[in-house]
Protein backbone atom coordinates (compact mmCIF):
# COMPACT_ATOMS: atom_id res chain seq x y z
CA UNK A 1 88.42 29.11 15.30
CA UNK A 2 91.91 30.32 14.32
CA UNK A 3 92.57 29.81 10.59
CA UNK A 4 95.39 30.72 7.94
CA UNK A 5 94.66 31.85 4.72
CA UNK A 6 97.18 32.37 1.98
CA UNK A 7 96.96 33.31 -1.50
CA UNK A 8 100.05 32.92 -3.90
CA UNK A 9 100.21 33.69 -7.32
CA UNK A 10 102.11 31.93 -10.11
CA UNK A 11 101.65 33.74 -13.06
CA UNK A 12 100.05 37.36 -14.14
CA UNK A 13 96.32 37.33 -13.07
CA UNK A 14 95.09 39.74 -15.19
CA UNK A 15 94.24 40.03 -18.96
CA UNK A 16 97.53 38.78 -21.53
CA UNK A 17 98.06 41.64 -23.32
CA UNK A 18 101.11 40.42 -24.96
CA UNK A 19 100.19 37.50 -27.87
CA UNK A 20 104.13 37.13 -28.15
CA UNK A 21 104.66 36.05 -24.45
CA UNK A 22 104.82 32.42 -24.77
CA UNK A 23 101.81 30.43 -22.06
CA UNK A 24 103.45 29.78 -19.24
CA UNK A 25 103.74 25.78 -18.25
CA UNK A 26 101.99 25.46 -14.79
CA UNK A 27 104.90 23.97 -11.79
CA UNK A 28 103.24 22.41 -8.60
CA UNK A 29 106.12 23.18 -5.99
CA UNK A 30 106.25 21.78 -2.29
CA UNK A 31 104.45 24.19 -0.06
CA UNK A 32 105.85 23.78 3.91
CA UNK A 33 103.33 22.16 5.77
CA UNK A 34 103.31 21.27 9.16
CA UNK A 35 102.45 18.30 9.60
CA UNK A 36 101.73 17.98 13.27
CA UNK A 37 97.89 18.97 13.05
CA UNK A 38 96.15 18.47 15.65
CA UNK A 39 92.86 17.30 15.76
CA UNK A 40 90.35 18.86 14.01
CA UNK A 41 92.57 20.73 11.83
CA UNK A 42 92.03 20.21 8.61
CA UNK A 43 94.36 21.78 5.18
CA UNK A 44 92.95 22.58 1.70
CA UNK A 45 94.77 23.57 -1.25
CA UNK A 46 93.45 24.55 -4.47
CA UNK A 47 94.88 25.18 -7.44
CA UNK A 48 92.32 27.34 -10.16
CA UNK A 49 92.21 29.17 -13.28
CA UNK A 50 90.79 32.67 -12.91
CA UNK A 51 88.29 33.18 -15.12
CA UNK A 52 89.07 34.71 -18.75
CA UNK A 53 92.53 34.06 -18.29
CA UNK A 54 94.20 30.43 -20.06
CA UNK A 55 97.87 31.59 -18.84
CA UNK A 56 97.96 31.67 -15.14
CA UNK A 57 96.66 30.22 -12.23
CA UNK A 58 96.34 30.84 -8.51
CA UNK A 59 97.37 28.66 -5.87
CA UNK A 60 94.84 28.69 -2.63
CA UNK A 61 95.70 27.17 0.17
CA UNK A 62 93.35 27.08 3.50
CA UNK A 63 94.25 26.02 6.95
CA UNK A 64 91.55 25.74 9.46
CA UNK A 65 90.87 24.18 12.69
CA UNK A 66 87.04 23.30 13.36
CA UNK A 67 86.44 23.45 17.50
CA UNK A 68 83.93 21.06 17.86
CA UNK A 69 83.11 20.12 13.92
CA UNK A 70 80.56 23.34 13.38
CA UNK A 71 83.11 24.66 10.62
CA UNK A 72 84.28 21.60 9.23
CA UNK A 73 82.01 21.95 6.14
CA UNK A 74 84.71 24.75 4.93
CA UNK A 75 88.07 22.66 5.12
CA UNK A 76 87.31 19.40 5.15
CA UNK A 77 89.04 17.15 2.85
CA UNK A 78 91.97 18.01 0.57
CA UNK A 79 91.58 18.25 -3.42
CA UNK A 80 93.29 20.47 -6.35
CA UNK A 81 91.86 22.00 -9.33
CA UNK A 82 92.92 23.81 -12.51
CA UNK A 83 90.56 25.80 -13.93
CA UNK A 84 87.40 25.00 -12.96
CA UNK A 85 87.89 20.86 -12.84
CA UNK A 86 88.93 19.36 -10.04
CA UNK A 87 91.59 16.59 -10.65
CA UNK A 88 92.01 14.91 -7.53
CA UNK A 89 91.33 14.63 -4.06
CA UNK A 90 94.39 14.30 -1.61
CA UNK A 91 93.25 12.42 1.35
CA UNK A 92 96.59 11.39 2.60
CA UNK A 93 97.41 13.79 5.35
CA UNK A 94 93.89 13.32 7.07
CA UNK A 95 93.72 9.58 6.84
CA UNK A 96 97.47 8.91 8.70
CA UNK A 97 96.49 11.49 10.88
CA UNK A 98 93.28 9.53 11.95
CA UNK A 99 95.69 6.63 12.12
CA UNK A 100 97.89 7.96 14.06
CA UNK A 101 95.32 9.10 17.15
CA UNK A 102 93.67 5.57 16.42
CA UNK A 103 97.56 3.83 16.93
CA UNK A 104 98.03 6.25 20.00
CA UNK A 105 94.50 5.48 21.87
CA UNK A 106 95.04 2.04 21.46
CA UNK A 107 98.33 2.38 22.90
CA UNK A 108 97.06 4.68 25.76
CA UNK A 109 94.52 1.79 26.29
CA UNK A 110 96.92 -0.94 26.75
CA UNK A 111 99.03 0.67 28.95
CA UNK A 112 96.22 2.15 31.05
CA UNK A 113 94.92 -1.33 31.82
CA UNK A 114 98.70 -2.56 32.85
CA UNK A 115 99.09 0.79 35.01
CA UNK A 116 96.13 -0.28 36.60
CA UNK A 117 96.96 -3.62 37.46
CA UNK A 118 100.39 -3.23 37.92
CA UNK A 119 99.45 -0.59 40.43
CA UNK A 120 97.53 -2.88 42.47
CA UNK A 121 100.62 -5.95 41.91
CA UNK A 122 103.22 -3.22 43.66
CA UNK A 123 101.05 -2.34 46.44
CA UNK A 124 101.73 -6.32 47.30
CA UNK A 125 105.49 -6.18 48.61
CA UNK A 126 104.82 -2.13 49.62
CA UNK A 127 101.09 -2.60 51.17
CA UNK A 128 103.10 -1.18 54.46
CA UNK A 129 104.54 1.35 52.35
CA UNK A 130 102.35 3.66 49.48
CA UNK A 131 103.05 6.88 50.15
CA UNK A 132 106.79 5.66 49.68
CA UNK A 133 105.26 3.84 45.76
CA UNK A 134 104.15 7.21 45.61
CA UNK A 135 106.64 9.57 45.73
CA UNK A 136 109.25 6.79 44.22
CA UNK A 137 107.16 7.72 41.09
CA UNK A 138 106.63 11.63 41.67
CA UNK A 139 110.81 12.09 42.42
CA UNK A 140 111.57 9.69 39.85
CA UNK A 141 109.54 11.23 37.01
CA UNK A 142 111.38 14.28 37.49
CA UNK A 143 114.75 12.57 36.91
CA UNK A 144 114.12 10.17 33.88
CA UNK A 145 112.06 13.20 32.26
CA UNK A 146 114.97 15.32 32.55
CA UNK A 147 117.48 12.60 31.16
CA UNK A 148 115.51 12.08 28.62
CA UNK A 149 115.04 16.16 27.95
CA UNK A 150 118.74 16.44 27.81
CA UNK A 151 119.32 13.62 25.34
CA UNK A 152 116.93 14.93 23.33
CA UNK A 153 118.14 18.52 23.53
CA UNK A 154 121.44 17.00 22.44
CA UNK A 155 120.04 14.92 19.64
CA UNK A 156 118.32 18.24 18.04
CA UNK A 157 115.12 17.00 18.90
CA UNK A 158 114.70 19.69 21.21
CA UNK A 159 115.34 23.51 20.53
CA UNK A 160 116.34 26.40 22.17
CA UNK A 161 112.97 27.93 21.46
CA UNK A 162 111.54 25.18 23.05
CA UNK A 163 113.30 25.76 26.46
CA UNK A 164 112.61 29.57 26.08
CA UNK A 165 109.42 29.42 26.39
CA UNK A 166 107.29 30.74 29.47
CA UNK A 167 107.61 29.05 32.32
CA UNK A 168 104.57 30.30 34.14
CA UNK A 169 102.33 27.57 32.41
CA UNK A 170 104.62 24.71 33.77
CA UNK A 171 103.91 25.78 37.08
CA UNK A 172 100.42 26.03 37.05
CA UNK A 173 100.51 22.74 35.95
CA UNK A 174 102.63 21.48 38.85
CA UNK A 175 100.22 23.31 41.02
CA UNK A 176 96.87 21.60 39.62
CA UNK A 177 98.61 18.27 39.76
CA UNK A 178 99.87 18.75 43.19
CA UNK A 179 96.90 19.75 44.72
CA UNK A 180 94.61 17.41 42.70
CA UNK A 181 96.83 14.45 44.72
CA UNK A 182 96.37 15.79 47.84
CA UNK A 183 92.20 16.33 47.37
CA UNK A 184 91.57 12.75 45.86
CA UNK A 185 94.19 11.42 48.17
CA UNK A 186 92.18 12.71 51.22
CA UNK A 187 88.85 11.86 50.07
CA UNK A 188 90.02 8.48 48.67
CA UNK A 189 91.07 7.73 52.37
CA UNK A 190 87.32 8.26 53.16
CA UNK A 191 85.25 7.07 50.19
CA UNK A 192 85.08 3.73 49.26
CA UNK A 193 86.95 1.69 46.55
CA UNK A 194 83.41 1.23 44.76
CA UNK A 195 82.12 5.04 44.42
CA UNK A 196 85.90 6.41 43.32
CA UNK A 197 85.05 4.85 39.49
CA UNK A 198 81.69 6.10 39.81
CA UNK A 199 82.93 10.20 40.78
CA UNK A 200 85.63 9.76 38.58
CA UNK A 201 82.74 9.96 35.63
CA UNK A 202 82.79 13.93 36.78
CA UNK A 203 86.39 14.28 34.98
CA UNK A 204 84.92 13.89 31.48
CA UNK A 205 82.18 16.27 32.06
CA UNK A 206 84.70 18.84 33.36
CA UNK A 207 86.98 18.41 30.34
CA UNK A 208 84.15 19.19 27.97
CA UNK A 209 83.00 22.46 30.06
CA UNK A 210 86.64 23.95 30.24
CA UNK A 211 87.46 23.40 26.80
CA UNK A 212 84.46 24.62 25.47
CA UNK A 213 85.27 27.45 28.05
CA UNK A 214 88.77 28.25 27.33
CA UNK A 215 89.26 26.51 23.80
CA UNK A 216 85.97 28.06 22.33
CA UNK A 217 85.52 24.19 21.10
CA UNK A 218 81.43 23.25 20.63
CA UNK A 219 80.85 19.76 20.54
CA UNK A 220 78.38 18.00 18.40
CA UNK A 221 75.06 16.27 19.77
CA UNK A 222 76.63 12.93 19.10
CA UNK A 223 79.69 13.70 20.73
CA UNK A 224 77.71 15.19 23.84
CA UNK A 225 75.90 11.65 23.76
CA UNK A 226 78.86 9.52 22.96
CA UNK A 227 80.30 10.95 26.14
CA UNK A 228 77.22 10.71 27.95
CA UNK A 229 76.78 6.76 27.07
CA UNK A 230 81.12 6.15 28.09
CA UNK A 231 80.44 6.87 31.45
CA UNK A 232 77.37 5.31 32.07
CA UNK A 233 78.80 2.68 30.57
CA UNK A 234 81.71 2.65 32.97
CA UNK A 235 79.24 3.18 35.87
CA UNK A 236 77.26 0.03 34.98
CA UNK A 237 80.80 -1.38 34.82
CA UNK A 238 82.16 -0.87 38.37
CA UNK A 239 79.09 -0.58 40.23
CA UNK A 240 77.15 -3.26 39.50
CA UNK A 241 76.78 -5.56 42.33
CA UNK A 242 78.28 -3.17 44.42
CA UNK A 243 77.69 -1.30 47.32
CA UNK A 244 78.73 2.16 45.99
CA UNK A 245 75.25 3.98 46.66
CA UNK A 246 75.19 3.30 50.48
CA UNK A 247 78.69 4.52 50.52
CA UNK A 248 78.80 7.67 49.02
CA UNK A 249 75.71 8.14 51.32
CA UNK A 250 77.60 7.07 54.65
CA UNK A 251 81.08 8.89 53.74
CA UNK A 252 78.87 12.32 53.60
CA UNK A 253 78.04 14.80 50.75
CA UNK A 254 81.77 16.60 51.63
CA UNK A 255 84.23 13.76 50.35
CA UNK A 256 81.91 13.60 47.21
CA UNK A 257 82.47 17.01 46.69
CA UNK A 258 85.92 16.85 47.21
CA UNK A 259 86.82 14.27 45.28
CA UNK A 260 84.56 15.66 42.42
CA UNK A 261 86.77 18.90 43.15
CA UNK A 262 90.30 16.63 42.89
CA UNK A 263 88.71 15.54 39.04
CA UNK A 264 87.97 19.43 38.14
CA UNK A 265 91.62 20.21 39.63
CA UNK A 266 92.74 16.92 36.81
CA UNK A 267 90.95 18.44 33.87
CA UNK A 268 91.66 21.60 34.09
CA UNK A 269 95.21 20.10 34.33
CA UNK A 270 95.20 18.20 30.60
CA UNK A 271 93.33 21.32 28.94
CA UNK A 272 95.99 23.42 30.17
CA UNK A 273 98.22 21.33 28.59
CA UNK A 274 96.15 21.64 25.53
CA UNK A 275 96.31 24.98 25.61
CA UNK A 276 100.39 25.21 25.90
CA UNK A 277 100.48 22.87 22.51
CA UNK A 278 98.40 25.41 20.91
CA UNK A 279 100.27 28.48 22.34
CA UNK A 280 103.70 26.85 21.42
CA UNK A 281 102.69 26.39 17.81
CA UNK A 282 102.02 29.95 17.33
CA UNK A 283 105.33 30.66 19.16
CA UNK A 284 106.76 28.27 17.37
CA UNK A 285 105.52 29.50 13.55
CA UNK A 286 103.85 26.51 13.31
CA UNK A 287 105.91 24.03 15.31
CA UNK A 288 105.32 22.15 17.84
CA UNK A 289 106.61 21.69 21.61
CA UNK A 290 108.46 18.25 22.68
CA UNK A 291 106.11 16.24 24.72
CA UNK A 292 109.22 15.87 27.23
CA UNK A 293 109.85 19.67 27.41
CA UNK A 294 106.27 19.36 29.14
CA UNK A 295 106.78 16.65 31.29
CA UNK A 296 109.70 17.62 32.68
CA UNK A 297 108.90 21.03 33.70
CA UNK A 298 105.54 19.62 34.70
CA UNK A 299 106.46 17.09 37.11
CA UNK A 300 109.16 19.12 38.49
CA UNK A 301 106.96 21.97 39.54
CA UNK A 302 104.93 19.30 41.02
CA UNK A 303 107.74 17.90 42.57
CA UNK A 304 108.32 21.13 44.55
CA UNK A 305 104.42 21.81 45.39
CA UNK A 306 104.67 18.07 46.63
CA UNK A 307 107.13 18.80 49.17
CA UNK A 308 105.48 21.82 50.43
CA UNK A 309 102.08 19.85 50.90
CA UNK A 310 104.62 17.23 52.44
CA UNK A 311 103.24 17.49 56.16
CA UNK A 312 99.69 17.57 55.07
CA UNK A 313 99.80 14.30 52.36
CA UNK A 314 101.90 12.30 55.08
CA UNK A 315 99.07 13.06 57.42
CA UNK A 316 96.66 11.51 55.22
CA UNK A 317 98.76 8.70 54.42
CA UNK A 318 98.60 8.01 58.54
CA UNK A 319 102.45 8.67 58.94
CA UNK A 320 102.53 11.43 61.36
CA UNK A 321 104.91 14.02 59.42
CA UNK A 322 107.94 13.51 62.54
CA UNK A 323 108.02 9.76 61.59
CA UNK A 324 108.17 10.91 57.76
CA UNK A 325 112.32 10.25 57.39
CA UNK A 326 112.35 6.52 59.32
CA UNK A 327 109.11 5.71 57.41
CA UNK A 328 110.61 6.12 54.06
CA UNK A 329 114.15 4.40 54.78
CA UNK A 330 111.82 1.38 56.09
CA UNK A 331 109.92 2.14 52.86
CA UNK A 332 113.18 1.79 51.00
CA UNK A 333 114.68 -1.45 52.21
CA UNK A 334 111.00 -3.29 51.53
CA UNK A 335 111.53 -1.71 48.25
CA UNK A 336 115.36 -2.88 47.88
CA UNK A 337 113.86 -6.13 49.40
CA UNK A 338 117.40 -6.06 51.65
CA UNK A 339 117.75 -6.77 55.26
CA UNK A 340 116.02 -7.99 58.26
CA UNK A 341 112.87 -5.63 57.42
CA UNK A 342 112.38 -7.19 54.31
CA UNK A 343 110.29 -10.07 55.19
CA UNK A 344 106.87 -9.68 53.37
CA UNK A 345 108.35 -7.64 50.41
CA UNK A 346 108.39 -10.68 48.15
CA UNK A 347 108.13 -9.43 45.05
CA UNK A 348 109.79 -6.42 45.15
CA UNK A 349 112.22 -4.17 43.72
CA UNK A 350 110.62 -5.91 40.22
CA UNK A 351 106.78 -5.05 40.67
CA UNK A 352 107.30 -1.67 41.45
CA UNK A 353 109.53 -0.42 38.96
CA UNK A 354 107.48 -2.31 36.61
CA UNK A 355 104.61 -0.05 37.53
CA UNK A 356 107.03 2.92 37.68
CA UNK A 357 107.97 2.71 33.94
CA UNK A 358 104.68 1.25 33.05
CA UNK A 359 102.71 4.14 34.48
CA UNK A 360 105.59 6.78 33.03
CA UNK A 361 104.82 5.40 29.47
CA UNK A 362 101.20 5.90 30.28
CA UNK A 363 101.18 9.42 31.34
CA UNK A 364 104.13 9.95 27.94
CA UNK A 365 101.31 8.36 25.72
CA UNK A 366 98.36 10.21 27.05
CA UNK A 367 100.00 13.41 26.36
CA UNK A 368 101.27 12.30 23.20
CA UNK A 369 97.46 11.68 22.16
CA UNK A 370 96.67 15.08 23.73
CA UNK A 371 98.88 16.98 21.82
CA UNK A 372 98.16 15.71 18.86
CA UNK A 373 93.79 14.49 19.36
CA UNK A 374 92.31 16.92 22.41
CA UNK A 375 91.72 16.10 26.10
CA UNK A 376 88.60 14.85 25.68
CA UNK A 377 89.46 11.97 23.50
CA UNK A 378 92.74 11.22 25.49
CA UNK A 379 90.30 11.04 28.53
CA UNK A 380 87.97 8.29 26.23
CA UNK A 381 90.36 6.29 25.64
CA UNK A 382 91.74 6.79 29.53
CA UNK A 383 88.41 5.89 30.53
CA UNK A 384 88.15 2.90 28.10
CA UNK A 385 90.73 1.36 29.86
CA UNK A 386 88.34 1.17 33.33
CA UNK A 387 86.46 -1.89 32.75
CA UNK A 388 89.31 -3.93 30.84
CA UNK A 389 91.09 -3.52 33.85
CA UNK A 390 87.48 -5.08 36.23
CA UNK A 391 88.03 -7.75 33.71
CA UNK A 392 91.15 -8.77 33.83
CA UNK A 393 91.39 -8.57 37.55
CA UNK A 394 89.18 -11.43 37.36
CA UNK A 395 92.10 -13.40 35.77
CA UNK A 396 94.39 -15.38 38.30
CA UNK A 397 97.11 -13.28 38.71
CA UNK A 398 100.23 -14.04 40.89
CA UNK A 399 100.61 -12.51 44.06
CA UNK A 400 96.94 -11.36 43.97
CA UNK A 401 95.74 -14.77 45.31
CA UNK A 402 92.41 -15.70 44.40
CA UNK A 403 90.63 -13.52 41.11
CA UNK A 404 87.58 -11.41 41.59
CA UNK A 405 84.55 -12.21 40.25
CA UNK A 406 82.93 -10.31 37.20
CA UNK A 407 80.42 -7.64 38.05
CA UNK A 408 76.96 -8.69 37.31
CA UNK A 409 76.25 -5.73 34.73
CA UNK A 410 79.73 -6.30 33.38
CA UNK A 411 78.55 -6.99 29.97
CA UNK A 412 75.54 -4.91 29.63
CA UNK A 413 78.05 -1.55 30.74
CA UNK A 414 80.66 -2.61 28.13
CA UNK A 415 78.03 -2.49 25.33
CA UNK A 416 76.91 0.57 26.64
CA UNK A 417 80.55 2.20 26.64
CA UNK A 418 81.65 0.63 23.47
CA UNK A 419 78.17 1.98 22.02
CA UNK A 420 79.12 5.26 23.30
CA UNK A 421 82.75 5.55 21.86
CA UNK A 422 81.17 4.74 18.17
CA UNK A 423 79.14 7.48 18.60
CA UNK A 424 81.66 9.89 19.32
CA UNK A 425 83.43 8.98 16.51
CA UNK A 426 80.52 8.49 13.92
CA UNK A 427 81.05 11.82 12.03
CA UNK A 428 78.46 12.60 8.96
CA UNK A 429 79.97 13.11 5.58
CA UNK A 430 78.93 16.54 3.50
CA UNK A 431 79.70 17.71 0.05
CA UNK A 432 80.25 21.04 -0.46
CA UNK A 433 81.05 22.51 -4.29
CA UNK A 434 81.83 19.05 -5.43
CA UNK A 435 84.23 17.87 -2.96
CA UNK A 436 83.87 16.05 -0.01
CA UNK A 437 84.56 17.42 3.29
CA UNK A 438 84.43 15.53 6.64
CA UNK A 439 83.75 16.68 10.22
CA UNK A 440 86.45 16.29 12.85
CA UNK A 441 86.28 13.16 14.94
């Protein structure tokens, strides 16, 4: 737990010695505050009357972040007091926080399920072509993040302290995404479409064992068992009626483990990230890093481990690594949808690029609802996002011809996984010395 603590005094503490010195009239002034708390953070600030003393007062104020809810019982909600009354309670700060992860899950939902789907409407016009869809997004990323960066940079938004700060981080994270697409794309090219959902499950396991590793964060029972019910929800979800079990049995115990190994490489990729938020607000005296500061450095450190792993990825893709240049200029006109090799592309340039920017605002909002939740609740609401997507498959789409049917246990796993996410965010209500103080969702 890292905590501030800060005591400031507004008049003489001790004894009044003087009866001529006239009571001094008690001023509540603006303390700074920085406002982007992340989760779990919670501010107190207390204003009291020392005992045996009528003409001063001392101003308390306590910042504290709870890993896990354990310590939330100290800091939890915000009140004042003079003397030994308390006034009021403040619960402003808290409750537009909550609102504001609530607004960006939802968000991160939404635009999971048209990632998903929009994924699967681009690979229409480029089904000859996705390892060109592919690195059409990786390349692109790099450039609109660093437009963006620049006009941000310009607009103030972004500081110099910002850009100064350690660059070794960035890298890593280039390096875990990098190689995390080239594990899951090899086993993916093994496993089938069924039993991907099912190891994907792994990811939210690994998120809670690094964090509580690296962060020091300890989880609650009925966040344990929220996160527990989410994926067997999710599970019921995708494999129901499905033939996932014989697979992972006839693709062999090494793709499983590979693929579970492309998920570890994924989380320990967002609680990195986690971790850079927190480093940069100590840097930072208590600011924050620009979400785009991330992402660009990010993605183009991935960028460059993505061209070194060039030869291998093609391999998997089944373009032999010689045939790499005329693959992607084909790869390009289907994409253009120009000339004589464009028959089949219908569709195209507009499904892709409506992935493209669809799946760029879903990777901006899931790290906007890291930075300012954890990774484990940007990987809920991630997850949530699973079997909206089964569902709405099952709509008739265009281009997708004829709609798949709902899985049989459908139903039964979405109760399950909504069950699950309640959980997780149920969080018991304590008093402590007459105020109210709530645990961390």
């Amino acid at each position: 737990m890292t905590s501030c603590y800060r005591r400031l005094d507004t008049g003489v503490t001790g004894p009044v010695h003087s009866q001529q010195q006239r009571p001094r009239r008690l001023e509540i002034v603006s303390l700074p505050v920085n406002r982007n708390l992340t989760t779990n953070q919670r501010l107190g600030i207390f204003l009291r009357s020392p005992k045996h003393s009528k003409s001063s007062f001392l101003i308390e104020a306590v910042l504290g972040r709870s890993e896990g809810g354990n310590e939330a019982e100290k800091v939890g909600r915000y009140s004042y007091s003079v003397g030994d009354q308390t006034v009021g309670e403040v619960d402003g700060i808290e409750k537009n926080h909550k609102l504001e992860v609530a607004v960006a899950a939802s968000a991160t939902v939404v635009l999971g399920v048209g990632n998903r789907v929009l994924y699967k409407l681009a690979l229409v016009p480029l089904k000859h072509y996705p390892f060109f869809l592919a690195q059409l997004a990786t390349f692109g990323y790099v450039i609109v993040y660093f437009t963006f960066l620049y006009i941000r940079y310009h607009a103030g938004i972004v500081t110099d302290e910002m850009l100064s700060m350690p660059k070794a981080p960035y890298l890593l994270v280039g390096l875990l995404e990098a190689l995390a697409a080239a594990t899951g794309m090899a086993a993916a090219a093994i496993l089938s479409g069924a039993s991907i959902p099912i190891l994907s499950q792994t990811f939210l396991v690994w998120q809670i064992l690094l964090s509580t590793i690296f962060l020091r964060r300890r989880y609650k029972v009925n966040q344990l068992l929220g996160c527990f019910l989410v994926a067997i929800g999710v599970i019921i979800t995708v494999a129901s009626g499905s033939s996932a079990g014989p697979s992972l049995q006839e693709a062999g115990i090494f793709w499983s483990v590979l693929m579970i190994f492309s998920f570890l490489l994924q989380a320990a990729d967002t609680v990195l990230k986690e971790i850079i938020f927190l480093d940069a607000a100590k840097r930072l005296k208590g600011g924050s890093v620009d979400i785009f500061v991330v992402n660009s450095y990010g993605s183009a450190f991935q960028a460059l481990f993505i061209c070194l792993l060039l030869p291998f990825m093609s391999k998997l893709w089944g373009v032999p690594f010689g045939q790499l240049p005329s693959y992607l200029k084909d790869g390009a006109v289907c994409f253009l949808n120009m000339g004589g090799l464009s028959s089949g592309c219908d569709g195209a340039p507009l499904l892709p690029l409506l992935f493209v920017l669809v799946n760029m605002g879903f990777n901006i909002s899931l790290l906007h609802l890291l930075k300012i939740s954890s990774a484990v609740v940007s990987s809920l609401a991630s997850t949530f996002s699973v079997p909206i997507s089964v569902y709405v498959f099952t709509l008739p789409l265009p281009f997708l011809g004829v709609a798949s049917s709902l899985p049989t246990g459908f139903v039964a796993g979405a109760i399950v996984l909504v069950l699950g996410l309640l959980i997780y965010a149920w969080t018991p209500y304590a008093s402590s010395n007459g105020a109210s103080s709530a645990s961390p969702n």
